[in-house]
Every structure is written in C-alpha cells, then in structure tokens.
PDB file of N, CA and C in Angstrom:
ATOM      1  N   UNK A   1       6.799   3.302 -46.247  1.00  0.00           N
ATOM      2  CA  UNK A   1       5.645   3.881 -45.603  1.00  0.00           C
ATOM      3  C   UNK A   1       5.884   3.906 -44.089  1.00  0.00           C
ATOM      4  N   UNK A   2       5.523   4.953 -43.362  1.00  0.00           N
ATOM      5  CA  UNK A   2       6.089   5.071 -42.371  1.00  0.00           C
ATOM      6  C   UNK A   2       4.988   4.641 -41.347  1.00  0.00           C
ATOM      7  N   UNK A   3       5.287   3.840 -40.146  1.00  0.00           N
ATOM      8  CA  UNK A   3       4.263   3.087 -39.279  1.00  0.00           C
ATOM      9  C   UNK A   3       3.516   4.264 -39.020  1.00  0.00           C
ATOM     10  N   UNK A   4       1.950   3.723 -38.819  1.00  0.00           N
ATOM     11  CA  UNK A   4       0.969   4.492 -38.153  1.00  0.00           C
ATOM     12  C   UNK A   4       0.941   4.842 -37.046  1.00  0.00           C
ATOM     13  N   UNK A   5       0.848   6.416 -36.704  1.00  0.00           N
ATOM     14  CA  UNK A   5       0.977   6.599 -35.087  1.00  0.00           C
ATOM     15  C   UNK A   5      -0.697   6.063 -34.561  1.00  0.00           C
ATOM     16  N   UNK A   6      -0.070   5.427 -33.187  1.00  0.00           N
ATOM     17  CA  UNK A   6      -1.150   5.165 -32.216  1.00  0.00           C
ATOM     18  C   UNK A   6      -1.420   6.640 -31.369  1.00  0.00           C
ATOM     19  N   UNK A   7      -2.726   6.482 -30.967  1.00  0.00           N
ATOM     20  CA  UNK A   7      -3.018   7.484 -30.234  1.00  0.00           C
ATOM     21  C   UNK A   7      -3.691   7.268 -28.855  1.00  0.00           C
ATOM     22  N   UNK A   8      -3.719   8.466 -28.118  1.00  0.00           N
ATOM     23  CA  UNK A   8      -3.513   7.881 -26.634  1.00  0.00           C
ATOM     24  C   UNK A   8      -5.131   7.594 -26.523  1.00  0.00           C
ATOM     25  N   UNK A   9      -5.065   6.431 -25.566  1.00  0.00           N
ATOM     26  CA  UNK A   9      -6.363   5.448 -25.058  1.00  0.00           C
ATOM     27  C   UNK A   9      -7.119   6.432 -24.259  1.00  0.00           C
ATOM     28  N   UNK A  10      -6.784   7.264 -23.550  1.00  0.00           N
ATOM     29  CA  UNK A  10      -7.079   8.183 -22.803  1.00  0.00           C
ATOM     30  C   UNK A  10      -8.526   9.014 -23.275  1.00  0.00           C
ATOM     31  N   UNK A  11      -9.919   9.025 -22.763  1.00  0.00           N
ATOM     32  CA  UNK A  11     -10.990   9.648 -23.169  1.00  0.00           C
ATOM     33  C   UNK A  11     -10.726  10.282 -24.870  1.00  0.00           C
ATOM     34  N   UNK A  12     -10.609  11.348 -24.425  1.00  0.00           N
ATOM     35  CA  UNK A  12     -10.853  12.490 -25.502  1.00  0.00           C
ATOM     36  C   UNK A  12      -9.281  13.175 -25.941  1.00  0.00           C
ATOM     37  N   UNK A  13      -8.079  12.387 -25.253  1.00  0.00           N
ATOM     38  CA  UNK A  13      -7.052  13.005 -25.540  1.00  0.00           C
ATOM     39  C   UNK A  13      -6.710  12.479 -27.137  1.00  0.00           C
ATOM     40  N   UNK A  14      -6.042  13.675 -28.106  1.00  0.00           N
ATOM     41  CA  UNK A  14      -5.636  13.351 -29.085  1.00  0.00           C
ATOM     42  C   UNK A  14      -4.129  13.206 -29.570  1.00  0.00           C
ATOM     43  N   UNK A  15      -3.680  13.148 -28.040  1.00  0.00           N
ATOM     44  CA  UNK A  15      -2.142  13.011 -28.413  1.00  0.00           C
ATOM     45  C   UNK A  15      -1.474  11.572 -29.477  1.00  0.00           C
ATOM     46  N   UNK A  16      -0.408  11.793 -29.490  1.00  0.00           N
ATOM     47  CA  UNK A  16       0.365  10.304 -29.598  1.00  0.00           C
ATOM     48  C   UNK A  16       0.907   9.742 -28.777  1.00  0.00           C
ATOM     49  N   UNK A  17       0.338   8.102 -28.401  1.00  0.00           N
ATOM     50  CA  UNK A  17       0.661   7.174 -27.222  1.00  0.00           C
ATOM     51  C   UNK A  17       2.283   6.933 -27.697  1.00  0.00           C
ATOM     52  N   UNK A  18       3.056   7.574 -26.454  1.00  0.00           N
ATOM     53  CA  UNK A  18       4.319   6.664 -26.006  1.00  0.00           C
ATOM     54  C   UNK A  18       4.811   5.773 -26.359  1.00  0.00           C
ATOM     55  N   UNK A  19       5.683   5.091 -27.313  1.00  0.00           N
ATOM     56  CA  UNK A  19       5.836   3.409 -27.589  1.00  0.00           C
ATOM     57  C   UNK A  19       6.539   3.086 -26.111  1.00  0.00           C
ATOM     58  N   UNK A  20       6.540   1.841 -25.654  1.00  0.00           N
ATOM     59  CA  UNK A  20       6.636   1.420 -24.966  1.00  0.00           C
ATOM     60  C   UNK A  20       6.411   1.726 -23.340  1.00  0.00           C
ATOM     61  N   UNK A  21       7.029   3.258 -22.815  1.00  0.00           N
ATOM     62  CA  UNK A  21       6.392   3.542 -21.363  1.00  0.00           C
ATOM     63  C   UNK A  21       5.003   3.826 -21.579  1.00  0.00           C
ATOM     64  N   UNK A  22       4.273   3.945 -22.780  1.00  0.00           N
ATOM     65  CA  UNK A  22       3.102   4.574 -22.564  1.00  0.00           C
ATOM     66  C   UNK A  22       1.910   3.408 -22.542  1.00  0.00           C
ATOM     67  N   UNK A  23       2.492   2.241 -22.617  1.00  0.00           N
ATOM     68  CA  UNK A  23       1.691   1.090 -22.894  1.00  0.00           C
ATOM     69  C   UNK A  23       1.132   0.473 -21.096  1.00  0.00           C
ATOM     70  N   UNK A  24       0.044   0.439 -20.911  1.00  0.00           N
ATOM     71  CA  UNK A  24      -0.284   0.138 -20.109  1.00  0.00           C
ATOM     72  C   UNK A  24      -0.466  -1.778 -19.531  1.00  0.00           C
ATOM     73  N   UNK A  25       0.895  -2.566 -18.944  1.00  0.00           N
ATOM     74  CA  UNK A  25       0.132  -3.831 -18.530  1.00  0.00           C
ATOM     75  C   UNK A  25      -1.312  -4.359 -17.425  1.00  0.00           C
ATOM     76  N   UNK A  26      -1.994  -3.203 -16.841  1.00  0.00           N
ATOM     77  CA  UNK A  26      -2.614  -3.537 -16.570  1.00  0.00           C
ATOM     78  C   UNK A  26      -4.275  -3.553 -17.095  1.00  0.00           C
ATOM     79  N   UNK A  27      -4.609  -2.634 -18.101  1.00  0.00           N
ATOM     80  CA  UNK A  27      -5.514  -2.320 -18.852  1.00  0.00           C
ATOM     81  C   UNK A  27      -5.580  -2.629 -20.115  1.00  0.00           C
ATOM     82  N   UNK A  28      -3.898  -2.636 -20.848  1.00  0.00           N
ATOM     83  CA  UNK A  28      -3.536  -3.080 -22.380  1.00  0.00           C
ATOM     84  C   UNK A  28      -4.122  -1.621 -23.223  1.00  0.00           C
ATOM     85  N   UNK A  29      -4.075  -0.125 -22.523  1.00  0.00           N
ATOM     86  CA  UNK A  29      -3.701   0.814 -23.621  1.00  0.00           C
ATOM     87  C   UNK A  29      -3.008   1.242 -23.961  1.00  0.00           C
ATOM     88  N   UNK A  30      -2.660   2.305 -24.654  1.00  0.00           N
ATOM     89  CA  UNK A  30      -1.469   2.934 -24.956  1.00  0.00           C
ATOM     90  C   UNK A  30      -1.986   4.383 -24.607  1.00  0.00           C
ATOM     91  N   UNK A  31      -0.786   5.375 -23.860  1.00  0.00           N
ATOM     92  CA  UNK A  31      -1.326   6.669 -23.424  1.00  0.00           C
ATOM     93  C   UNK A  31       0.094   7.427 -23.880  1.00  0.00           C
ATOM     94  N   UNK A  32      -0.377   8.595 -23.662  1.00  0.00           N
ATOM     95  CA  UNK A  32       0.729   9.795 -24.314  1.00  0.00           C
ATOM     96  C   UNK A  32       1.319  10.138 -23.039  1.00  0.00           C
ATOM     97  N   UNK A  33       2.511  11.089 -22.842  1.00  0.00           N
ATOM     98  CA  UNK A  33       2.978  11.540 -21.351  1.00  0.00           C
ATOM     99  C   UNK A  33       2.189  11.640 -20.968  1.00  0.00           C
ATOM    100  N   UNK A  34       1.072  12.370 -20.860  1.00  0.00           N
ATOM    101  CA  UNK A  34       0.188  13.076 -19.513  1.00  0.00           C
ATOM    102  C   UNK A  34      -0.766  11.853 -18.927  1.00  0.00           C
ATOM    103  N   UNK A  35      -0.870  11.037 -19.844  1.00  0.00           N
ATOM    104  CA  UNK A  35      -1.753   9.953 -18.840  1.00  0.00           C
ATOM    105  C   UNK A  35      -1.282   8.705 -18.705  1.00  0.00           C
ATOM    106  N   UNK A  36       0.329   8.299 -19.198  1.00  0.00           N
ATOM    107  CA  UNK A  36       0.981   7.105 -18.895  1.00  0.00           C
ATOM    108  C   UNK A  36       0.777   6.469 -17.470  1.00  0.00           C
ATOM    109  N   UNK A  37       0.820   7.134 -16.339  1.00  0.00           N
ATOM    110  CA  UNK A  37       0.706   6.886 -15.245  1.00  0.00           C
ATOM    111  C   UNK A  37      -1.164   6.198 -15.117  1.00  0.00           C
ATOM    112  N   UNK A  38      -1.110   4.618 -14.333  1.00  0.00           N
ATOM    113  CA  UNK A  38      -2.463   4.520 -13.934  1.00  0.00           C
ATOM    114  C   UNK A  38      -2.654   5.598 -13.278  1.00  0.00           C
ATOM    115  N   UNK A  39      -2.491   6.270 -12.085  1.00  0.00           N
ATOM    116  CA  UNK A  39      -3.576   6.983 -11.864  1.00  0.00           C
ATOM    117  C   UNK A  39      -4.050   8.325 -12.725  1.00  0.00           C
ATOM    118  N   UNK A  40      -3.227   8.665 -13.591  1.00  0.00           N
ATOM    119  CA  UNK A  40      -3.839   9.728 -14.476  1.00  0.00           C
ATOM    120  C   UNK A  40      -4.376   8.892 -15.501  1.00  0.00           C
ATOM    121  N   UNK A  41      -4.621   8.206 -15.965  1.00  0.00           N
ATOM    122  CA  UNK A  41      -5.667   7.253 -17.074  1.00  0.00           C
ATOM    123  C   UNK A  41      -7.149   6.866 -16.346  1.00  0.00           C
ATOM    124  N   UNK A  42      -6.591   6.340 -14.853  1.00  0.00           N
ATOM    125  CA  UNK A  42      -7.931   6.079 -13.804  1.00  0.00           C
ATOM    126  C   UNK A  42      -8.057   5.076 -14.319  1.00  0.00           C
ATOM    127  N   UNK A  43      -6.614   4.035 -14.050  1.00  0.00           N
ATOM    128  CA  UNK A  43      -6.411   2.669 -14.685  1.00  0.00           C
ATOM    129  C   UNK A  43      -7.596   1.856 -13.652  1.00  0.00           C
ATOM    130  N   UNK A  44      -8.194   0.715 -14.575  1.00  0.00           N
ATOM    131  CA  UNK A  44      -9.010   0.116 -13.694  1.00  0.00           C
ATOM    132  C   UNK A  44      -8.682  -0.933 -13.157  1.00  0.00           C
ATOM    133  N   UNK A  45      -7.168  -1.513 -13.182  1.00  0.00           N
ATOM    134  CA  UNK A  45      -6.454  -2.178 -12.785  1.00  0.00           C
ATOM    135  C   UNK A  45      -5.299  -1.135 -11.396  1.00  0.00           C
ATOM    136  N   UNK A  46      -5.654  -0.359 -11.116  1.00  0.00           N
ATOM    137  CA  UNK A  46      -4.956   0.673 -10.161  1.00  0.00           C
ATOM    138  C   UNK A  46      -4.715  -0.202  -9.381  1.00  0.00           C
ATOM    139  N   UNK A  47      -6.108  -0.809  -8.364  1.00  0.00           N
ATOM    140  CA  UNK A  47      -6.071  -2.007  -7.217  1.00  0.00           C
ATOM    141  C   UNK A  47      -5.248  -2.944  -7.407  1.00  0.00           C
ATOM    142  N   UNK A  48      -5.432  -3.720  -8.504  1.00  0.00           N
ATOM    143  CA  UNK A  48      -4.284  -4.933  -8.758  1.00  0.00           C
ATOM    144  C   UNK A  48      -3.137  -4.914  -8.778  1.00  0.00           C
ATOM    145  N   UNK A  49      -3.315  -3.110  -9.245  1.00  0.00           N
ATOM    146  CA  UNK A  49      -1.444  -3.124  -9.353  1.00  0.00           C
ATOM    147  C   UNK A  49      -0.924  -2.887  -7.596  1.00  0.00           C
ATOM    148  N   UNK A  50      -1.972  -2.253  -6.891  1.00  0.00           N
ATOM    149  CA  UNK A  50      -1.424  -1.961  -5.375  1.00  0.00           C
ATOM    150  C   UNK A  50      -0.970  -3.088  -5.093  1.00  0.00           C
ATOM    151  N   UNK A  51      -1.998  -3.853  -4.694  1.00  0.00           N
ATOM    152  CA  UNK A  51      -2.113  -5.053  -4.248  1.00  0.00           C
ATOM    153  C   UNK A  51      -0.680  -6.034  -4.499  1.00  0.00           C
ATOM    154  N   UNK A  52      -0.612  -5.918  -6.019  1.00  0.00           N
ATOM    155  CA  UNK A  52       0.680  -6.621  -6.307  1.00  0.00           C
ATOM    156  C   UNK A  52       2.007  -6.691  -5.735  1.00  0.00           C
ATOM    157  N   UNK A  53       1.992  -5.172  -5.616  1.00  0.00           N
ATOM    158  CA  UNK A  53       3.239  -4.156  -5.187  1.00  0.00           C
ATOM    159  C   UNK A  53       2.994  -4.366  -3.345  1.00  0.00           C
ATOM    160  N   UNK A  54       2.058  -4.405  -3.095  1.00  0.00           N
ATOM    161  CA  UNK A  54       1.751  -4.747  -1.541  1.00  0.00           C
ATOM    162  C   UNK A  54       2.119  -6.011  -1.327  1.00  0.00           C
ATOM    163  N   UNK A  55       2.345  -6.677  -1.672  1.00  0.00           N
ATOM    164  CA  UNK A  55       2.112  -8.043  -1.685  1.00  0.00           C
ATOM    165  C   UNK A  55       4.067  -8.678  -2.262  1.00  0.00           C
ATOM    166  N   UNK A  56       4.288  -8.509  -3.172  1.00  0.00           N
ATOM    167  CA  UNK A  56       6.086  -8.284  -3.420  1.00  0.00           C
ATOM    168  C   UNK A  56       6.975  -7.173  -1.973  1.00  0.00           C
ATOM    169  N   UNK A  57       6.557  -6.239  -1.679  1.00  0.00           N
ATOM    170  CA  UNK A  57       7.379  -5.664  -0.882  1.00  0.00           C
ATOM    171  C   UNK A  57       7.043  -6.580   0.535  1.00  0.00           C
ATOM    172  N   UNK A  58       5.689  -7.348   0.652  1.00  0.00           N
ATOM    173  CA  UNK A  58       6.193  -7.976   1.861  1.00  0.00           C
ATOM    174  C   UNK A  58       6.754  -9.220   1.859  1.00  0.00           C
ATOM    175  N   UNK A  59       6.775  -9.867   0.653  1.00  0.00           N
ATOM    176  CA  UNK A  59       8.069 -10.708   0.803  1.00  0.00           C
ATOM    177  C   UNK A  59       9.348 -10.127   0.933  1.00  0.00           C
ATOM    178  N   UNK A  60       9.493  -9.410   0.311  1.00  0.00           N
ATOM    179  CA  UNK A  60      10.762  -8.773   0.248  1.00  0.00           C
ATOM    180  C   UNK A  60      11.517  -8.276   1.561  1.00  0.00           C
ATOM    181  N   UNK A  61      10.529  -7.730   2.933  1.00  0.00           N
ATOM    182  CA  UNK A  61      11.092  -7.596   3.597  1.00  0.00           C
ATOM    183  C   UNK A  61      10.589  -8.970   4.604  1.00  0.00           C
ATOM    184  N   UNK A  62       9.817  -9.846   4.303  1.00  0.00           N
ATOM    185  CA  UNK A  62      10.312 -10.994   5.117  1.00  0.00           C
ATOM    186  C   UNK A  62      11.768 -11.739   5.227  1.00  0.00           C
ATOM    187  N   UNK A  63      11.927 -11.768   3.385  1.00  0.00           N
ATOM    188  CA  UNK A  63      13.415 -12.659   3.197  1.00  0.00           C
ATOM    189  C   UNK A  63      14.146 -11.707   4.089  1.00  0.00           C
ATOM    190  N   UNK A  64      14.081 -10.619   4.274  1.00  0.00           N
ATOM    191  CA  UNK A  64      15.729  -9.693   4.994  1.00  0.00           C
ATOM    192  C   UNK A  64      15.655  -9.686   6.466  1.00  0.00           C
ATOM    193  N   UNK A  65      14.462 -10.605   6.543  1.00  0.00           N
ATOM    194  CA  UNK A  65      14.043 -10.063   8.362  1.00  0.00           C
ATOM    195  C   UNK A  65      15.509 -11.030   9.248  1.00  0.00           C
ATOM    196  N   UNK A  66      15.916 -10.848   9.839  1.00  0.00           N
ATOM    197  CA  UNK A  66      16.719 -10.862  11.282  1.00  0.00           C
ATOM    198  C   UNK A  66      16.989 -12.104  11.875  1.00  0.00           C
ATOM    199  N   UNK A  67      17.000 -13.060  11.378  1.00  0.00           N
ATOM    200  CA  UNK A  67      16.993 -14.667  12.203  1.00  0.00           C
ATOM    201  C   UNK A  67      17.537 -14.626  13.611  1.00  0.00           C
ATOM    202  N   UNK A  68      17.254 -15.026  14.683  1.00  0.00           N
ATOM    203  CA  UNK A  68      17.848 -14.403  15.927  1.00  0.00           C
ATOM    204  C   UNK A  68      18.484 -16.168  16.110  1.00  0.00           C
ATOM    205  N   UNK A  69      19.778 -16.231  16.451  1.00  0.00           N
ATOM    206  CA  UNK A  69      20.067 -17.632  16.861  1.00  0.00           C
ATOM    207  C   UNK A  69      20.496 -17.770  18.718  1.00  0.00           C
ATOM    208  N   UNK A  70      19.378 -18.629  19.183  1.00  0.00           N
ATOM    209  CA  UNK A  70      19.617 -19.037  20.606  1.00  0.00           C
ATOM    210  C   UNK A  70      21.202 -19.897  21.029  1.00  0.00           C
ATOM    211  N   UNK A  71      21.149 -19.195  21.647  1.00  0.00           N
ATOM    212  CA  UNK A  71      22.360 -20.445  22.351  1.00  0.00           C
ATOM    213  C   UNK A  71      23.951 -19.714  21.888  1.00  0.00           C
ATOM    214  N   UNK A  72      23.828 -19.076  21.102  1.00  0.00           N
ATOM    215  CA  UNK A  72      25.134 -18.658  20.934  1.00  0.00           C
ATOM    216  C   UNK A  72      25.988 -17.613  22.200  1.00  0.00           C
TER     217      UNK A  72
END
C-alpha cells in the first residue's frame, strides 16, 4: 500500500506538501513548492526565524573581527 500523500498546510491550497523541503521548522507544516518558503505560507514564526538569523550572523562576524595587537 502505497504511503498517503500529505497535503499542503497552506489555506485552501490542494497541492501535495514537499517531503522534506516542504516541511516547515518553524510552524511544523508541510507546504507544496509555491508556499515552502515562510514568507509565502505567512509563517508565523517569520520573526523568530529573522531574529535567529540576525542574531547567528552577528556572531559570526564578531569571531572574524580583526584583533589589533599593540606594541608590535
């Protein structure tokens, strides 16, 4: 018997959700191409995910920042 297709979380869309890119970690749906992306779902986790991503890239460029050494 062949697995049941999921269908996309998305309002009124009747597609079939994506296995795996279409799965959303910040909401926990599953969406088809056209609304995989939070902002085409109008993920309500959009903010958290900025934030996250705001928040990793500025470590990221702290660790690379420039140590200046005196005295040399």
């Amino acid at each position: 018997m062949p697995a049941k297709k999921i269908k996309c979380t998305f309002k009124e869309c009747t597609g079939a959700a994506q296995r795996i890119v279409g799965d959303c970690a910040f909401c926990n749906g599953h969406y088809c191409g056209k609304h995989r992306l939070l902002e085409d779902h109008k993920c309500e986790g959009l903010e958290d995910c900025k934030k996250e991503a705001h928040e990793a890239n500025a470590q990221h460029l702290i660790s690379e920042r420039t140590q200046v050494i005196k005295g040399i």
